[in-house]
Protein backbone atom coordinates (compact mmCIF):
# COMPACT_ATOMS: atom_id res chain seq x y z
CA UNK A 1 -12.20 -14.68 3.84
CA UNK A 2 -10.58 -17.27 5.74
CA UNK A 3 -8.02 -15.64 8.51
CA UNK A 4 -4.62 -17.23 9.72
CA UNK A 5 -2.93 -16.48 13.08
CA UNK A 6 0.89 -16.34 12.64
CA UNK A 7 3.55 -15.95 15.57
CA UNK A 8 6.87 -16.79 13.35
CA UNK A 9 7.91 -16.95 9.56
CA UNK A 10 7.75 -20.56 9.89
CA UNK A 11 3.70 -20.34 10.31
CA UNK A 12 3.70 -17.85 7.40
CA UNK A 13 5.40 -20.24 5.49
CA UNK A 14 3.30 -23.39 6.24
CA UNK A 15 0.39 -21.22 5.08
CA UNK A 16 1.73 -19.46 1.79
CA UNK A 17 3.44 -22.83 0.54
CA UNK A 18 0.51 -24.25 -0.26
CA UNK A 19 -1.48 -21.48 -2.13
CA UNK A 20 -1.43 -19.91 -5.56
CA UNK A 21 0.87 -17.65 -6.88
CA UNK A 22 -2.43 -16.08 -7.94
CA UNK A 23 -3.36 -14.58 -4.71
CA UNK A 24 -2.47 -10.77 -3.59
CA UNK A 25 -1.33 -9.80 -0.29
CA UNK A 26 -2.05 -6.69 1.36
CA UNK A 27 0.20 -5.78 4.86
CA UNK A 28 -1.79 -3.62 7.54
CA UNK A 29 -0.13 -3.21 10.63
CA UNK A 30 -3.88 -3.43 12.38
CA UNK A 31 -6.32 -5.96 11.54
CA UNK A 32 -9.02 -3.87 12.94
CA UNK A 33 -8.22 -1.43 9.91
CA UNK A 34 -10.50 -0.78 6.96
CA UNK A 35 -9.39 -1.80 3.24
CA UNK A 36 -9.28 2.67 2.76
CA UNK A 37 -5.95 3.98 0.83
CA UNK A 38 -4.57 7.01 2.48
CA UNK A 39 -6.90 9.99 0.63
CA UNK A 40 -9.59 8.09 2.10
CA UNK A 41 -8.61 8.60 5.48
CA UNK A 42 -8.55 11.70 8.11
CA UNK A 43 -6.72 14.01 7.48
CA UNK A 44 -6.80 13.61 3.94
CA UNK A 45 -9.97 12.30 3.03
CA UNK A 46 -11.11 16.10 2.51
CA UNK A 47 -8.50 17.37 -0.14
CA UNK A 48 -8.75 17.80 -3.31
CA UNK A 49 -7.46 14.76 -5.37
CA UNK A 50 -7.27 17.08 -8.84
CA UNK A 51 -5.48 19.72 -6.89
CA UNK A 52 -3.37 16.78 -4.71
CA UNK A 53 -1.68 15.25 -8.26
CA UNK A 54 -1.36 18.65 -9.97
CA UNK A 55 0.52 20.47 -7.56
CA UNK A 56 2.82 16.93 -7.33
CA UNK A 57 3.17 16.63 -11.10
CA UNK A 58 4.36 20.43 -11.47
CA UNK A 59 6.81 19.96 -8.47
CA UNK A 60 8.78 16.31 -8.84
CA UNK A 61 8.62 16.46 -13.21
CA UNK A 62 12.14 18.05 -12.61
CA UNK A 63 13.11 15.13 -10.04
CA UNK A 64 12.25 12.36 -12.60
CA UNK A 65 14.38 10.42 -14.86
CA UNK A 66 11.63 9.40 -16.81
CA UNK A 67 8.05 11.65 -17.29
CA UNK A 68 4.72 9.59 -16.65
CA UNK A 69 2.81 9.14 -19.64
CA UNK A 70 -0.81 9.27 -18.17
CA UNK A 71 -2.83 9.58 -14.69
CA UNK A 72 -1.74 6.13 -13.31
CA UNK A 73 1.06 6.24 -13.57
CA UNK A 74 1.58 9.81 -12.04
CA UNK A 75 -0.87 8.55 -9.44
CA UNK A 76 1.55 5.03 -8.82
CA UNK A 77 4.80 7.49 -8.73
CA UNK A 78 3.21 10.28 -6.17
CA UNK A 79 2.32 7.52 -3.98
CA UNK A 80 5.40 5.95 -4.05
CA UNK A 81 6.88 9.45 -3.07
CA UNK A 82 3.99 9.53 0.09
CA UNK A 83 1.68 11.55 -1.36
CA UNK A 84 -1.74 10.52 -0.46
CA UNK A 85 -3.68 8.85 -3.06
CA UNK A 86 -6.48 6.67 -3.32
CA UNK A 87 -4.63 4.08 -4.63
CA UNK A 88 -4.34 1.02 -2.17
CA UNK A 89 -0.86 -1.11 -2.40
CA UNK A 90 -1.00 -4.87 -2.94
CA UNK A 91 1.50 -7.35 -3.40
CA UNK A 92 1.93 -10.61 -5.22
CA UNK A 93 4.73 -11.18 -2.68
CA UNK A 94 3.65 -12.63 0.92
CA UNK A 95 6.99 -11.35 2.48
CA UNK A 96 6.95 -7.68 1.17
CA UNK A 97 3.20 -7.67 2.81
CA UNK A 98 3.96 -9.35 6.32
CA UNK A 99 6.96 -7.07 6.16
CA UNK A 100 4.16 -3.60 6.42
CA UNK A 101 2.18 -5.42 8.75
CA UNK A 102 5.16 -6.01 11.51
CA UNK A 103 7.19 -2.63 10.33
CA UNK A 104 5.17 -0.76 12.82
CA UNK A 105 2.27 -1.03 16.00
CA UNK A 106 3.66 -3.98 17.16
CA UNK A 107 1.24 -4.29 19.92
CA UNK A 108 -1.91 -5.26 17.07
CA UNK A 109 -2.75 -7.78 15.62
């Protein structure tokens, strides 16, 4: 994977105006972190993923306008809500990524 160095949005957009609208984006605030969702990580990589969604899906059903039809997309609405899942968050969208990797550690890379 070929890596860019970027210091301004004008060097993010020099890169991304030349590339696919195929590609997906994924903003870390660290480059030195693993590709690991958030139940894959300490201190939630020991819980119990079954137990995680059903105790979510009994508790927010009430909340919801509209009831998820299957696991996915209970899974894609808990994690939107910051429950841990092992779902990892892309984005077709350059901007929305470089906007998770600036929104916090400023001092990485």
């Amino acid at each position: 994977m070929k890596e860019y160095s970027i210091n301004s949005f004008q060097d993010l957009h020099d890169i991304i105006d030349h590339k696919s609208t195929s590609y997906l984006y994924r903003g870390q605030a660290d480059s030195d972190w693993e590709l690991l969702p958030r139940a894959g990580r300490p201190p939630y990589d020991d819980n119990d993923d079954k137990h995680t969604l059903d105790f979510f899906k009994r508790h927010a059903a009430i909340f919801l306008k509209l009831t998820p039809t299957n696991n996915w997309e209970w899974l894609a609405i808990a994690q939107h809500y910051g429950v841990p899942t092992r779902l990892l968050d892309w984005s077709k969208n350059p901007l929305i990524a470089a906007f998770f990797a600036v929104s916090e550690n400023i001092d990485c890379d």
